[in-house]
PDB file of N, CA and C in Angstrom:
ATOM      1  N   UNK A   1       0.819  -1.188   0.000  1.00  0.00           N
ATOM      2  CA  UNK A   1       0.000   0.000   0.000  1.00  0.00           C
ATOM      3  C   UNK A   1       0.867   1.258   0.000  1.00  0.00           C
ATOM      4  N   UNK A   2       1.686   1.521   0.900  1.00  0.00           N
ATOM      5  CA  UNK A   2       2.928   2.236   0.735  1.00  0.00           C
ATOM      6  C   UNK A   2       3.351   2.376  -0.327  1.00  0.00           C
ATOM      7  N   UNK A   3       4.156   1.217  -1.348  1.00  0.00           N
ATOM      8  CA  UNK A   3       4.804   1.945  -2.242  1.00  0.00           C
ATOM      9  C   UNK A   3       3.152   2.339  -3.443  1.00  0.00           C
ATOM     10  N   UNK A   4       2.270   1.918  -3.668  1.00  0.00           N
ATOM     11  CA  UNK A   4       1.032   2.618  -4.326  1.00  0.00           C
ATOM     12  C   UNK A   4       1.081   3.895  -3.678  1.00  0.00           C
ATOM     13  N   UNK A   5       0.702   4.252  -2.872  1.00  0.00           N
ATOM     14  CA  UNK A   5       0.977   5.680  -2.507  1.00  0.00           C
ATOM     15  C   UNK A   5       1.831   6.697  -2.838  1.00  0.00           C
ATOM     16  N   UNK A   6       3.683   6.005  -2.779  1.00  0.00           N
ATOM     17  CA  UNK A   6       4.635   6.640  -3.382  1.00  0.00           C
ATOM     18  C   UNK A   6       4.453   6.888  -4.678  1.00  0.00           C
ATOM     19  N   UNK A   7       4.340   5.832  -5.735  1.00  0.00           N
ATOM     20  CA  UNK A   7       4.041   5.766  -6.475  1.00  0.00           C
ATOM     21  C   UNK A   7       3.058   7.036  -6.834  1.00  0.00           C
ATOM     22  N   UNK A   8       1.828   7.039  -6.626  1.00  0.00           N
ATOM     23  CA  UNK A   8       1.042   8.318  -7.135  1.00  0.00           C
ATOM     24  C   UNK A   8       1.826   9.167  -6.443  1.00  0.00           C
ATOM     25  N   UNK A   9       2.120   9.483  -5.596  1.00  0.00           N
ATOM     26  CA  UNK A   9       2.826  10.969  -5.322  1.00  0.00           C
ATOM     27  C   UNK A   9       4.105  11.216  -6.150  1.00  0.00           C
ATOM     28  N   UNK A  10       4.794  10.423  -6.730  1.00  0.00           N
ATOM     29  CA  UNK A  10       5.524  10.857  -7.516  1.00  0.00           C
ATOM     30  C   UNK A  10       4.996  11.228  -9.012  1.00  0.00           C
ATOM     31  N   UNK A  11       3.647  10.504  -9.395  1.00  0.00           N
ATOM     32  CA  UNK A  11       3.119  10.644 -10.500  1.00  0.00           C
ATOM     33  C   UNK A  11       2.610  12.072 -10.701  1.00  0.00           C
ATOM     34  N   UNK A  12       2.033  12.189  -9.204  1.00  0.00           N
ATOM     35  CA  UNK A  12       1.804  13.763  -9.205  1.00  0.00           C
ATOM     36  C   UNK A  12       2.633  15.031  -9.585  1.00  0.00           C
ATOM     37  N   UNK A  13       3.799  14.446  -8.966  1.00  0.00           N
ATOM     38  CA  UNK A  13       4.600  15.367  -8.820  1.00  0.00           C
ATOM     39  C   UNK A  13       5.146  15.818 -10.079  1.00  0.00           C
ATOM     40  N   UNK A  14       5.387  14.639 -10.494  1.00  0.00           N
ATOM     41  CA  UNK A  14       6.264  14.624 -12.148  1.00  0.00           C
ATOM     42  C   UNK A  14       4.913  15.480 -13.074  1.00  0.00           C
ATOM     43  N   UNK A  15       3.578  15.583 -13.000  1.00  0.00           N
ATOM     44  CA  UNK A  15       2.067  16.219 -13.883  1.00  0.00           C
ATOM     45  C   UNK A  15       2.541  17.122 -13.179  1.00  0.00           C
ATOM     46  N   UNK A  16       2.939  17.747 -11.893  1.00  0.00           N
ATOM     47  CA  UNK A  16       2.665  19.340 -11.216  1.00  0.00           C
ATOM     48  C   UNK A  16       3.906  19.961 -11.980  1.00  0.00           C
ATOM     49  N   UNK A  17       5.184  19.202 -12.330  1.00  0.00           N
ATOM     50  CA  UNK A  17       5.978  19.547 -13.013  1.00  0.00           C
ATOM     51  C   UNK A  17       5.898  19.896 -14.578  1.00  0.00           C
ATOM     52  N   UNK A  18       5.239  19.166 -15.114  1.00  0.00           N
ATOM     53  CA  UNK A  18       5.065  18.721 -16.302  1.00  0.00           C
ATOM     54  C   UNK A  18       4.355  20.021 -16.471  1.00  0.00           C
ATOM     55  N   UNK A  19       2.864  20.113 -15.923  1.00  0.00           N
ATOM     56  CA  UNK A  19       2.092  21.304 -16.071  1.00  0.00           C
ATOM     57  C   UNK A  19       2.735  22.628 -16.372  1.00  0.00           C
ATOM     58  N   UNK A  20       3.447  22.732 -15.731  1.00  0.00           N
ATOM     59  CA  UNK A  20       4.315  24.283 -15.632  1.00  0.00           C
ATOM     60  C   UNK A  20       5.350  24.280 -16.525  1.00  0.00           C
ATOM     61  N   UNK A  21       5.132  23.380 -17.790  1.00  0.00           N
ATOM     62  CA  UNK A  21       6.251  23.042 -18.755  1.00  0.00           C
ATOM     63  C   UNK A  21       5.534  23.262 -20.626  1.00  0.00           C
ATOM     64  N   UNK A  22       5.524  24.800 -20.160  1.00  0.00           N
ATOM     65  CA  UNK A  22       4.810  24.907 -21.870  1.00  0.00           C
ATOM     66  C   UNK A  22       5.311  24.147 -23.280  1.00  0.00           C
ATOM     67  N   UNK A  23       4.245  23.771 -23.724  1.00  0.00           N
ATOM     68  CA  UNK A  23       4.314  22.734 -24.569  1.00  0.00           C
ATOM     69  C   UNK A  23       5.662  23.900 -25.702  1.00  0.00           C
ATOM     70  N   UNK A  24       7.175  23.499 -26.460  1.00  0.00           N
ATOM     71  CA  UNK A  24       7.337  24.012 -27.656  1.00  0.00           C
ATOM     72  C   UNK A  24       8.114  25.102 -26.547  1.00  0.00           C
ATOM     73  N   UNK A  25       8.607  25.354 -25.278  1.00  0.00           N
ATOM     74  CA  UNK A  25       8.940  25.884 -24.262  1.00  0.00           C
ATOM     75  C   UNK A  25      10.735  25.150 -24.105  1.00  0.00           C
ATOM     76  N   UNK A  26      11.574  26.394 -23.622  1.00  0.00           N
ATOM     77  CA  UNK A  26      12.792  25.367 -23.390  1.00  0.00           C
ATOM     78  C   UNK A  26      12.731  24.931 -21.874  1.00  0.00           C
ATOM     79  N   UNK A  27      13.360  24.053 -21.630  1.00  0.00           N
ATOM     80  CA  UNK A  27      13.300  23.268 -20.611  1.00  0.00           C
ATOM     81  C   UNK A  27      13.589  24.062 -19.329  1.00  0.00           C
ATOM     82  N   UNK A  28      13.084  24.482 -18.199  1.00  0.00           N
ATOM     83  CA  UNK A  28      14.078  24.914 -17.454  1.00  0.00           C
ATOM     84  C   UNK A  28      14.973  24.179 -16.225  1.00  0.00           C
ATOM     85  N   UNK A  29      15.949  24.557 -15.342  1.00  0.00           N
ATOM     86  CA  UNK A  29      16.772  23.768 -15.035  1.00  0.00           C
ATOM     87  C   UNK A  29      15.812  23.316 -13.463  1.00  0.00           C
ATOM     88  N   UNK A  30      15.277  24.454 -13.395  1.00  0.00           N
ATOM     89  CA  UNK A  30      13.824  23.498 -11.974  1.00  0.00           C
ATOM     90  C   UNK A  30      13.275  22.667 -12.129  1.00  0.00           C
ATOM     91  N   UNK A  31      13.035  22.389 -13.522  1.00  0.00           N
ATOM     92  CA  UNK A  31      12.833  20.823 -13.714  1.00  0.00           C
ATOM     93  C   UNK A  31      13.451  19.985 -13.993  1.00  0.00           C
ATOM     94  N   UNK A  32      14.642  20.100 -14.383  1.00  0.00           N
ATOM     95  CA  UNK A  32      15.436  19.128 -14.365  1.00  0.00           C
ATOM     96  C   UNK A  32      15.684  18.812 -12.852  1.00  0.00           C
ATOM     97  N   UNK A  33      16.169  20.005 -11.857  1.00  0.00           N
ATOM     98  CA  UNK A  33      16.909  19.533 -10.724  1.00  0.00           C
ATOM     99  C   UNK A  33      15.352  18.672  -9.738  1.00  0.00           C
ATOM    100  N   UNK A  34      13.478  19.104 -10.120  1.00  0.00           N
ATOM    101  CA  UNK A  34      12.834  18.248  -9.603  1.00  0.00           C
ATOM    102  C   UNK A  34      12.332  16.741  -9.773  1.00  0.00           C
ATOM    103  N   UNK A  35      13.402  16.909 -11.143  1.00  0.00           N
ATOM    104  CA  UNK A  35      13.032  15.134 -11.494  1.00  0.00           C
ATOM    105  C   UNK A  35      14.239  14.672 -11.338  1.00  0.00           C
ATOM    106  N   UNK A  36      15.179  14.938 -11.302  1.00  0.00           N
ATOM    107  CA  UNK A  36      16.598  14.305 -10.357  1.00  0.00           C
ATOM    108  C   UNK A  36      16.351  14.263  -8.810  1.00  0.00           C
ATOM    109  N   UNK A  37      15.837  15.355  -8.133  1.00  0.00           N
ATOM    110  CA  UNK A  37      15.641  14.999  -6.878  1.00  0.00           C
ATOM    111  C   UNK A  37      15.009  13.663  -6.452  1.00  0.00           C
ATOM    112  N   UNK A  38      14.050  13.139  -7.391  1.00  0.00           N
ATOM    113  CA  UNK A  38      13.420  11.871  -7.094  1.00  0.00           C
ATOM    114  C   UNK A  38      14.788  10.749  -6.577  1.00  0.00           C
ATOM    115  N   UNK A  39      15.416  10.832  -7.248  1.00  0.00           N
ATOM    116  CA  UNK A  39      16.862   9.593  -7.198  1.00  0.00           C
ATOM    117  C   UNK A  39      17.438  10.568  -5.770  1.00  0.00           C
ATOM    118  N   UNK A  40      17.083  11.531  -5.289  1.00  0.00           N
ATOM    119  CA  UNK A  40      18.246  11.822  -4.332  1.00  0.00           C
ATOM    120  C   UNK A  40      18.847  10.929  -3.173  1.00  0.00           C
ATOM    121  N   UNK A  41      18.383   9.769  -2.984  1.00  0.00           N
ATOM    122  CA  UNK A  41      18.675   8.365  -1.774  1.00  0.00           C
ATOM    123  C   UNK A  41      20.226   7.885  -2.677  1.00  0.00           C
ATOM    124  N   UNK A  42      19.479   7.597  -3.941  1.00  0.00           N
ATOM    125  CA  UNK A  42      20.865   6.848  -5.133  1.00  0.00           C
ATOM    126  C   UNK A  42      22.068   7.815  -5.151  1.00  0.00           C
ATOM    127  N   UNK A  43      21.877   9.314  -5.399  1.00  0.00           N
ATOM    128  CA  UNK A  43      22.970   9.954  -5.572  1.00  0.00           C
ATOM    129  C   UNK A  43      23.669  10.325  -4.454  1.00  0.00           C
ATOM    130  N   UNK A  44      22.999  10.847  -3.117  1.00  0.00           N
ATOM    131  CA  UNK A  44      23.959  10.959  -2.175  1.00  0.00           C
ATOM    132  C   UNK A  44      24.402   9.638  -1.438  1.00  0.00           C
ATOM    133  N   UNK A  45      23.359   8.659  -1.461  1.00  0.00           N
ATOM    134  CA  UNK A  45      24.381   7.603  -0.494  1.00  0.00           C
ATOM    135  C   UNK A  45      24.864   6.108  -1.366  1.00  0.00           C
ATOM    136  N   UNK A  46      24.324   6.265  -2.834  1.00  0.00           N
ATOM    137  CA  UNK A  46      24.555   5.442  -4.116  1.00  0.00           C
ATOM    138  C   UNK A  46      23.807   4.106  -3.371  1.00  0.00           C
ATOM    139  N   UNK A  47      23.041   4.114  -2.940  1.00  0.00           N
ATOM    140  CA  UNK A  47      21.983   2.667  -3.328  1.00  0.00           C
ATOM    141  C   UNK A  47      20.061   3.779  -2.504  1.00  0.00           C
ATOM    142  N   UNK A  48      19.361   2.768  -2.479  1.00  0.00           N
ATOM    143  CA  UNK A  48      19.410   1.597  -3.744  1.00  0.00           C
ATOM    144  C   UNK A  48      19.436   1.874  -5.341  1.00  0.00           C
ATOM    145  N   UNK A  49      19.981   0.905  -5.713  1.00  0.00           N
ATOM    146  CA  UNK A  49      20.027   1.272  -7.291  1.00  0.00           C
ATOM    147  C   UNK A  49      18.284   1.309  -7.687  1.00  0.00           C
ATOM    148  N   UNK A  50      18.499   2.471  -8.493  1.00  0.00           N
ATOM    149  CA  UNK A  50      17.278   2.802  -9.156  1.00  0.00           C
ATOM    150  C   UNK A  50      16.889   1.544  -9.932  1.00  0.00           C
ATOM    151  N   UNK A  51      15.805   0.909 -10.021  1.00  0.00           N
ATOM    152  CA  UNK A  51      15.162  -0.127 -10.862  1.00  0.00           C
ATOM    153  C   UNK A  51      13.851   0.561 -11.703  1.00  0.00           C
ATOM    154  N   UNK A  52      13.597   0.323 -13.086  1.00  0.00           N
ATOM    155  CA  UNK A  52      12.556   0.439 -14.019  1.00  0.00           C
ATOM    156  C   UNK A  52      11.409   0.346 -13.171  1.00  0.00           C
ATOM    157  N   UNK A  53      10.686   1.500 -13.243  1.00  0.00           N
ATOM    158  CA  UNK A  53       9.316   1.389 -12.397  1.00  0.00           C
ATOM    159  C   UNK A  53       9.374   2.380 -10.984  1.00  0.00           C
ATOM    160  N   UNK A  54      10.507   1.970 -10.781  1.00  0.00           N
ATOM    161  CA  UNK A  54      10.623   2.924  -9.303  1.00  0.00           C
ATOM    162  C   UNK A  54      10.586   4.745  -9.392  1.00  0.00           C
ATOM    163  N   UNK A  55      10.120   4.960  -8.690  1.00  0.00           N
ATOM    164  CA  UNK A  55      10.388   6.594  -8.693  1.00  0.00           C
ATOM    165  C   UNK A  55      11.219   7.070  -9.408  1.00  0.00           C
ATOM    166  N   UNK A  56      12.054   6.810  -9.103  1.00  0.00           N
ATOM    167  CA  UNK A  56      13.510   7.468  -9.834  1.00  0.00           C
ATOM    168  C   UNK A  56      13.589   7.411 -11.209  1.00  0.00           C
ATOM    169  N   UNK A  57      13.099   6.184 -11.799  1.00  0.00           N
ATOM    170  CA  UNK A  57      13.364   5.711 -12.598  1.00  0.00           C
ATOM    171  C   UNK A  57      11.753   6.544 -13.546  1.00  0.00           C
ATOM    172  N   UNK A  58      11.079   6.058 -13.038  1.00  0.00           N
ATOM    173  CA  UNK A  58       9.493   7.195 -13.625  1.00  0.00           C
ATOM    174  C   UNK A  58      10.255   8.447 -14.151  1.00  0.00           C
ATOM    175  N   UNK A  59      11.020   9.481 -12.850  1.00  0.00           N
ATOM    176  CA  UNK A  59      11.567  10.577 -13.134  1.00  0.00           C
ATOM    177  C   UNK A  59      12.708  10.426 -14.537  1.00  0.00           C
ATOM    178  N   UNK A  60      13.412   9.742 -14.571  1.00  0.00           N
ATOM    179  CA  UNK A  60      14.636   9.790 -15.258  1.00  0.00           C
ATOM    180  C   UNK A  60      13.598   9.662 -16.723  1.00  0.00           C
ATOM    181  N   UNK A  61      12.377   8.403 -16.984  1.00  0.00           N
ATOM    182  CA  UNK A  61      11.564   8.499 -18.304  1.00  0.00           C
ATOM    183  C   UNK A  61      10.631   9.553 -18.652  1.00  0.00           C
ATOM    184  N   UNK A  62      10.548  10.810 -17.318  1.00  0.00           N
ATOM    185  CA  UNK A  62       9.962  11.564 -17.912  1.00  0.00           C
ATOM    186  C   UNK A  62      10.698  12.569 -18.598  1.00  0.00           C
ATOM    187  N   UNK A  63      11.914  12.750 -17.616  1.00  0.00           N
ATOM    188  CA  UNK A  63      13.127  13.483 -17.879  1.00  0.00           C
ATOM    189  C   UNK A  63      13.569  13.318 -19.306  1.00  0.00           C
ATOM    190  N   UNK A  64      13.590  12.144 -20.252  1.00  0.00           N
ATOM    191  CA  UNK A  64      13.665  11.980 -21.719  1.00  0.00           C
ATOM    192  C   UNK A  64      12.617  12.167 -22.107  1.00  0.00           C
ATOM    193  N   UNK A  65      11.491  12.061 -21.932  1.00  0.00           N
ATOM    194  CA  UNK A  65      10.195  12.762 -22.784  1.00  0.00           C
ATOM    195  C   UNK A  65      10.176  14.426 -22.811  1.00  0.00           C
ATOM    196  N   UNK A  66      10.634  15.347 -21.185  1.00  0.00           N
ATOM    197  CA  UNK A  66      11.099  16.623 -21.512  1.00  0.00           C
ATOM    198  C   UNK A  66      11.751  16.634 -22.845  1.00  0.00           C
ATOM    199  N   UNK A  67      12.807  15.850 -22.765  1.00  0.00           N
ATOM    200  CA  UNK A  67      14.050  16.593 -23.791  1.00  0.00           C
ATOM    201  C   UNK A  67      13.081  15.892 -25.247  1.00  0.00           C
ATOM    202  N   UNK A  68      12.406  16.144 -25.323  1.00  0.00           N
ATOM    203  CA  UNK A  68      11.598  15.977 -26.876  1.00  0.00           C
ATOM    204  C   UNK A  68      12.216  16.150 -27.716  1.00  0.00           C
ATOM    205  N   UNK A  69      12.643  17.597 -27.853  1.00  0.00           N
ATOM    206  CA  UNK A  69      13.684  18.628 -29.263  1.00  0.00           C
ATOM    207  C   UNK A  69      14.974  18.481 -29.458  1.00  0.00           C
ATOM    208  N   UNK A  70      15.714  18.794 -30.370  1.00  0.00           N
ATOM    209  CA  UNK A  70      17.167  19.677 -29.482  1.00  0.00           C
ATOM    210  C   UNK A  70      17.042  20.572 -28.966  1.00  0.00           C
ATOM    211  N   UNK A  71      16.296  21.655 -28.883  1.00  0.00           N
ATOM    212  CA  UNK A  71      15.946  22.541 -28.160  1.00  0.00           C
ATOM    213  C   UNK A  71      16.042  22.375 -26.552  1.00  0.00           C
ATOM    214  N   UNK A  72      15.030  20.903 -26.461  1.00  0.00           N
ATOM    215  CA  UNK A  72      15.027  20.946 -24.959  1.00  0.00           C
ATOM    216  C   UNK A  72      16.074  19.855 -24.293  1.00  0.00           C
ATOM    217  N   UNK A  73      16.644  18.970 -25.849  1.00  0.00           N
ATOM    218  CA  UNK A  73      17.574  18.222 -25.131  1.00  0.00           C
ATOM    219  C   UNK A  73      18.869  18.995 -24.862  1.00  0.00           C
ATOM    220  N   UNK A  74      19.227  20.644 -25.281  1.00  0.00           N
ATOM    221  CA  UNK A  74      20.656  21.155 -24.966  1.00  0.00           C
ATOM    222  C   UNK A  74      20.012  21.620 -23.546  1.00  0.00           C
ATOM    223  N   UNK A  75      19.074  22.201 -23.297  1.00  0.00           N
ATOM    224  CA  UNK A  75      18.858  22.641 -22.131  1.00  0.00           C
ATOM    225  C   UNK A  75      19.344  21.697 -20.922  1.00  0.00           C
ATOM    226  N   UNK A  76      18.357  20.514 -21.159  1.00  0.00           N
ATOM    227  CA  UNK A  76      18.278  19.495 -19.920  1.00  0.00           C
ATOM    228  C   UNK A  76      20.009  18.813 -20.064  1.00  0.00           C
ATOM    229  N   UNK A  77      20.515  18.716 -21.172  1.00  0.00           N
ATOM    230  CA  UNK A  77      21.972  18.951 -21.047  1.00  0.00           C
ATOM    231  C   UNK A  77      22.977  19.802 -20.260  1.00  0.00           C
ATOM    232  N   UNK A  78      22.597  20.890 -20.956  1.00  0.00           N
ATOM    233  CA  UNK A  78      22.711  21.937 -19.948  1.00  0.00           C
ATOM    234  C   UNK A  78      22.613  21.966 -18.224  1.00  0.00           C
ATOM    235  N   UNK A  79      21.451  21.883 -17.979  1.00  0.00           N
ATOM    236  CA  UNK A  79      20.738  21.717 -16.345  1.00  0.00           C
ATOM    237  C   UNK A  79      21.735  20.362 -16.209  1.00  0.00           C
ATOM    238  N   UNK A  80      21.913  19.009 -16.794  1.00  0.00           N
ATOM    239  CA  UNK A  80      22.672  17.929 -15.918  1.00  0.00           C
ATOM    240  C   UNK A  80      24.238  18.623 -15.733  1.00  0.00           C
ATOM    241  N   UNK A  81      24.675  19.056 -16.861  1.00  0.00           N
ATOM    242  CA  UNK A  81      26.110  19.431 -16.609  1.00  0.00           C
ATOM    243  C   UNK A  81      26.516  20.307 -15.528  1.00  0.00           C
ATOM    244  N   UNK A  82      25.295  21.555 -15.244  1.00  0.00           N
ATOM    245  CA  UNK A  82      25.802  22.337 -14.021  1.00  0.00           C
ATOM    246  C   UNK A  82      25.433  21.407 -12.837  1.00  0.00           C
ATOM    247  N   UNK A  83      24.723  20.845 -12.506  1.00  0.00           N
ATOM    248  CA  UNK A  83      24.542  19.897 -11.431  1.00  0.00           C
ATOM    249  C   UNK A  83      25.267  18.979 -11.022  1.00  0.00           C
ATOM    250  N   UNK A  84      25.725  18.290 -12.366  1.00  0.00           N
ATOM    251  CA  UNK A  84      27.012  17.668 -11.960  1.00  0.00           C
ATOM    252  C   UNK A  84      28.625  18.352 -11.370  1.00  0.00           C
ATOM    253  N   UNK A  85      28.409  19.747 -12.154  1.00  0.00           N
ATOM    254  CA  UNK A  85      29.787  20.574 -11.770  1.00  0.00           C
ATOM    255  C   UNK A  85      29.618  21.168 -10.733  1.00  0.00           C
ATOM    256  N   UNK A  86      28.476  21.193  -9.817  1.00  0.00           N
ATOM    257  CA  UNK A  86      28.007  21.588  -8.580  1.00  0.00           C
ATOM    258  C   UNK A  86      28.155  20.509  -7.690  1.00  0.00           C
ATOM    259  N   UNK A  87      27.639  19.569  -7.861  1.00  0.00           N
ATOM    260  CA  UNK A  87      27.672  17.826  -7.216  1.00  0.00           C
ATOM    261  C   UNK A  87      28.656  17.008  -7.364  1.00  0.00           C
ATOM    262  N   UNK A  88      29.721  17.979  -7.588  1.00  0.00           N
ATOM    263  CA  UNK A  88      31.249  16.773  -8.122  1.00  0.00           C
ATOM    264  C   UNK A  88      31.356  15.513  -7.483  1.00  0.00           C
ATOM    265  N   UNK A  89      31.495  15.234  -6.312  1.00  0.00           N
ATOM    266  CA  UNK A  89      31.195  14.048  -5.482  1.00  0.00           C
ATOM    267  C   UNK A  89      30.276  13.002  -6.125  1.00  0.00           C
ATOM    268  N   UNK A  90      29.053  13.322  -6.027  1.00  0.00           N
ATOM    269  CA  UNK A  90      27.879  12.697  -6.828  1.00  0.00           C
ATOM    270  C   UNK A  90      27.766  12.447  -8.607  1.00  0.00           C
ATOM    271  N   UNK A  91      28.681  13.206  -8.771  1.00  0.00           N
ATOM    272  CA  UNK A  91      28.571  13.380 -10.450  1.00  0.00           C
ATOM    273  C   UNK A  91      28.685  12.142 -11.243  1.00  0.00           C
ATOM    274  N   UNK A  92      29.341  10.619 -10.503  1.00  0.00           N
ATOM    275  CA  UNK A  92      29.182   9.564 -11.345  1.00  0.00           C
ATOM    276  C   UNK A  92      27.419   9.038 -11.267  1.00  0.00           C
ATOM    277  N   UNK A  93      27.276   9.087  -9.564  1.00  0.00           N
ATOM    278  CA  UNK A  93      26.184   8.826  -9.924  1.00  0.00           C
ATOM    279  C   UNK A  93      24.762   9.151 -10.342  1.00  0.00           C
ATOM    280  N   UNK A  94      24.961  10.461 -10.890  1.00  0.00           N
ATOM    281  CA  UNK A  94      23.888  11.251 -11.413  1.00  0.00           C
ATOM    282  C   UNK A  94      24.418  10.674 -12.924  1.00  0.00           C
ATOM    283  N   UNK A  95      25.250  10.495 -13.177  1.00  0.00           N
ATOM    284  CA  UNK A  95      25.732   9.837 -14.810  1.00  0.00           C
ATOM    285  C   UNK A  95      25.304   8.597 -15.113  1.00  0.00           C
ATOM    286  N   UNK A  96      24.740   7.528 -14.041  1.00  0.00           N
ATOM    287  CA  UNK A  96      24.322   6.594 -14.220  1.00  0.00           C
ATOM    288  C   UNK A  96      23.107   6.469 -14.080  1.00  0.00           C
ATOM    289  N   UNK A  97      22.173   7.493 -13.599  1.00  0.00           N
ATOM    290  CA  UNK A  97      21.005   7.390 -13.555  1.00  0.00           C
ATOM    291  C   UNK A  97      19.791   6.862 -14.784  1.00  0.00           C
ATOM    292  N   UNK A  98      20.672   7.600 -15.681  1.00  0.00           N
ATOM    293  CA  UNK A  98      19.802   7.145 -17.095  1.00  0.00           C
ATOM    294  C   UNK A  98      19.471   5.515 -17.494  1.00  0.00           C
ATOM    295  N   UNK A  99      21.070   5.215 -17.523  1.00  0.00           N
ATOM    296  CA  UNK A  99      21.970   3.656 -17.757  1.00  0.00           C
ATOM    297  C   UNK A  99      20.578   2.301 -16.805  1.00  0.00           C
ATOM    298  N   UNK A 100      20.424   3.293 -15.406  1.00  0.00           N
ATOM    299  CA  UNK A 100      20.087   2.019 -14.425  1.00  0.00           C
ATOM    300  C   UNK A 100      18.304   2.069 -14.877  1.00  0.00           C
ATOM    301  N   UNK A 101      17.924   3.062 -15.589  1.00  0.00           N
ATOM    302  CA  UNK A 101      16.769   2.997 -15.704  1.00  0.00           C
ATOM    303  C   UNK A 101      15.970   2.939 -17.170  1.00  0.00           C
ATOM    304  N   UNK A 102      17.063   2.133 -18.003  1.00  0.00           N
ATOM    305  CA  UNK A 102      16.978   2.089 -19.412  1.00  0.00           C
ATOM    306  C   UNK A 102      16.161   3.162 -20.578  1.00  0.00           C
ATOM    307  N   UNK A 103      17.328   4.565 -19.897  1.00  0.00           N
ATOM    308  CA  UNK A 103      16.675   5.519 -20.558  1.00  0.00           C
ATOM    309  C   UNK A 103      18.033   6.152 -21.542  1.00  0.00           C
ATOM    310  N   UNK A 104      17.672   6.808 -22.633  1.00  0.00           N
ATOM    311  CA  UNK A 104      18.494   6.975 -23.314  1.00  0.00           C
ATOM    312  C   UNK A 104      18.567   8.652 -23.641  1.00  0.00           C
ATOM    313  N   UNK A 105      19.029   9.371 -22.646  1.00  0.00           N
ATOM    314  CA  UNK A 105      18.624  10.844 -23.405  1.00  0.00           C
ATOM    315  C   UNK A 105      19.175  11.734 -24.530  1.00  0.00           C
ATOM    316  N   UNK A 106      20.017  10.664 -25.490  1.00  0.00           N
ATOM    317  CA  UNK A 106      20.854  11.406 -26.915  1.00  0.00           C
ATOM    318  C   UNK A 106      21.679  12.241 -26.052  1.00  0.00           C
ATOM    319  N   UNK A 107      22.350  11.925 -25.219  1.00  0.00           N
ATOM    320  CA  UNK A 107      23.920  12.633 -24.817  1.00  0.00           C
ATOM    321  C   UNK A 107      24.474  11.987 -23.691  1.00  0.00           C
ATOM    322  N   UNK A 108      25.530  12.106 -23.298  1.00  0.00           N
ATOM    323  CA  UNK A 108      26.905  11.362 -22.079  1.00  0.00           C
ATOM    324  C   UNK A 108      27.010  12.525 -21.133  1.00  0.00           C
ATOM    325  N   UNK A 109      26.204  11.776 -19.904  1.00  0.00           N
ATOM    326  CA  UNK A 109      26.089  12.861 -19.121  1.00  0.00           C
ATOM    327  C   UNK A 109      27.803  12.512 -17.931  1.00  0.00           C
ATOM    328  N   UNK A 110      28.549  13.744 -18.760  1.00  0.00           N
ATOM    329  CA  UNK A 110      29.594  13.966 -17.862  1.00  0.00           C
ATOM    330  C   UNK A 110      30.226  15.649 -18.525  1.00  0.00           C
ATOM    331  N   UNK A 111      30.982  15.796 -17.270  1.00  0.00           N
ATOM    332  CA  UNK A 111      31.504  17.246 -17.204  1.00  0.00           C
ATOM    333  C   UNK A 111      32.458  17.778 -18.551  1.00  0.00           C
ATOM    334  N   UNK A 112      33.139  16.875 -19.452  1.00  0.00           N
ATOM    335  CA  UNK A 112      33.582  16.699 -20.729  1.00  0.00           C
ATOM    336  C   UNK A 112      32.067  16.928 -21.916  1.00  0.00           C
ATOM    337  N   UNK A 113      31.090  16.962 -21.451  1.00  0.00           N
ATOM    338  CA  UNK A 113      30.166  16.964 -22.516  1.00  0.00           C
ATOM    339  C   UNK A 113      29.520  17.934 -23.570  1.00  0.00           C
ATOM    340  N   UNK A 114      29.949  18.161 -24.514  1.00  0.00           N
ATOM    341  CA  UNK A 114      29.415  19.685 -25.456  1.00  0.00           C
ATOM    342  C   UNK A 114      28.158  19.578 -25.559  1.00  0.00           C
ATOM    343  N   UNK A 115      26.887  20.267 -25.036  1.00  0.00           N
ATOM    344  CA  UNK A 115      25.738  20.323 -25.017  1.00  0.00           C
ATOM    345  C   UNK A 115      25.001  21.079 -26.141  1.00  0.00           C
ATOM    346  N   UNK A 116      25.968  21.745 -26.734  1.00  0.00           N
ATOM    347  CA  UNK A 116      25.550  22.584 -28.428  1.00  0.00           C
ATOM    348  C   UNK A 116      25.889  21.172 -29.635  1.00  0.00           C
TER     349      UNK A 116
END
């Protein structure tokens, strides 16, 4: 019953996000950093590994439906690279987030990465 609960509250969360995300709009980096926050257990203490289905993992597939364009995939490029250059510590495992949740967002999220 618990994780059903989590579950919709993250569903929510990711629509309260989504909502405030004009359609043809560039991405901004508050949404990137509120659908990464979902994984925040994985990135600061690296388990549990994110699994398909789980929160994190919801976040990381909505997080590639944001980046629709190039438009919104340099942005959300953008938004991972300063987060990672802010989160140096964490920065591998915000790089694996995609990988553990079989998402593919058309770029290599690390601090080497040209986002143009």
């Amino acid at each position: 019953m618990m994780k059903l609960i989590r579950h919709a509250a993250v569903g929510m969360a990711v629509i309260v996000v989504l909502s405030a995300f004009p359609a043809g709009a560039s991405t901004d980096c508050g949404t990137v950093m509120a659908l990464v926050s979902s994984c925040s257990s994985f990135v600061k203490d690296g388990s549990p590994d994110p699994i398909p289905g789980s929160p994190c993992c919801i976040a990381m597939t909505t997080l590639n439906n944001v980046a629709d364009s190039a438009d919104n995939r340099r942005s959300v490029c953008r938004c991972l690279m300063d987060l990672i250059t802010s989160n140096n510590p964490n920065a591998t495992a915000i790089a694996t987030l995609p990988g553990f949740c079989g998402v593919s967002l058309g770029f290599t999220i690390d601090p080497n990465t040209d986002c143009e």
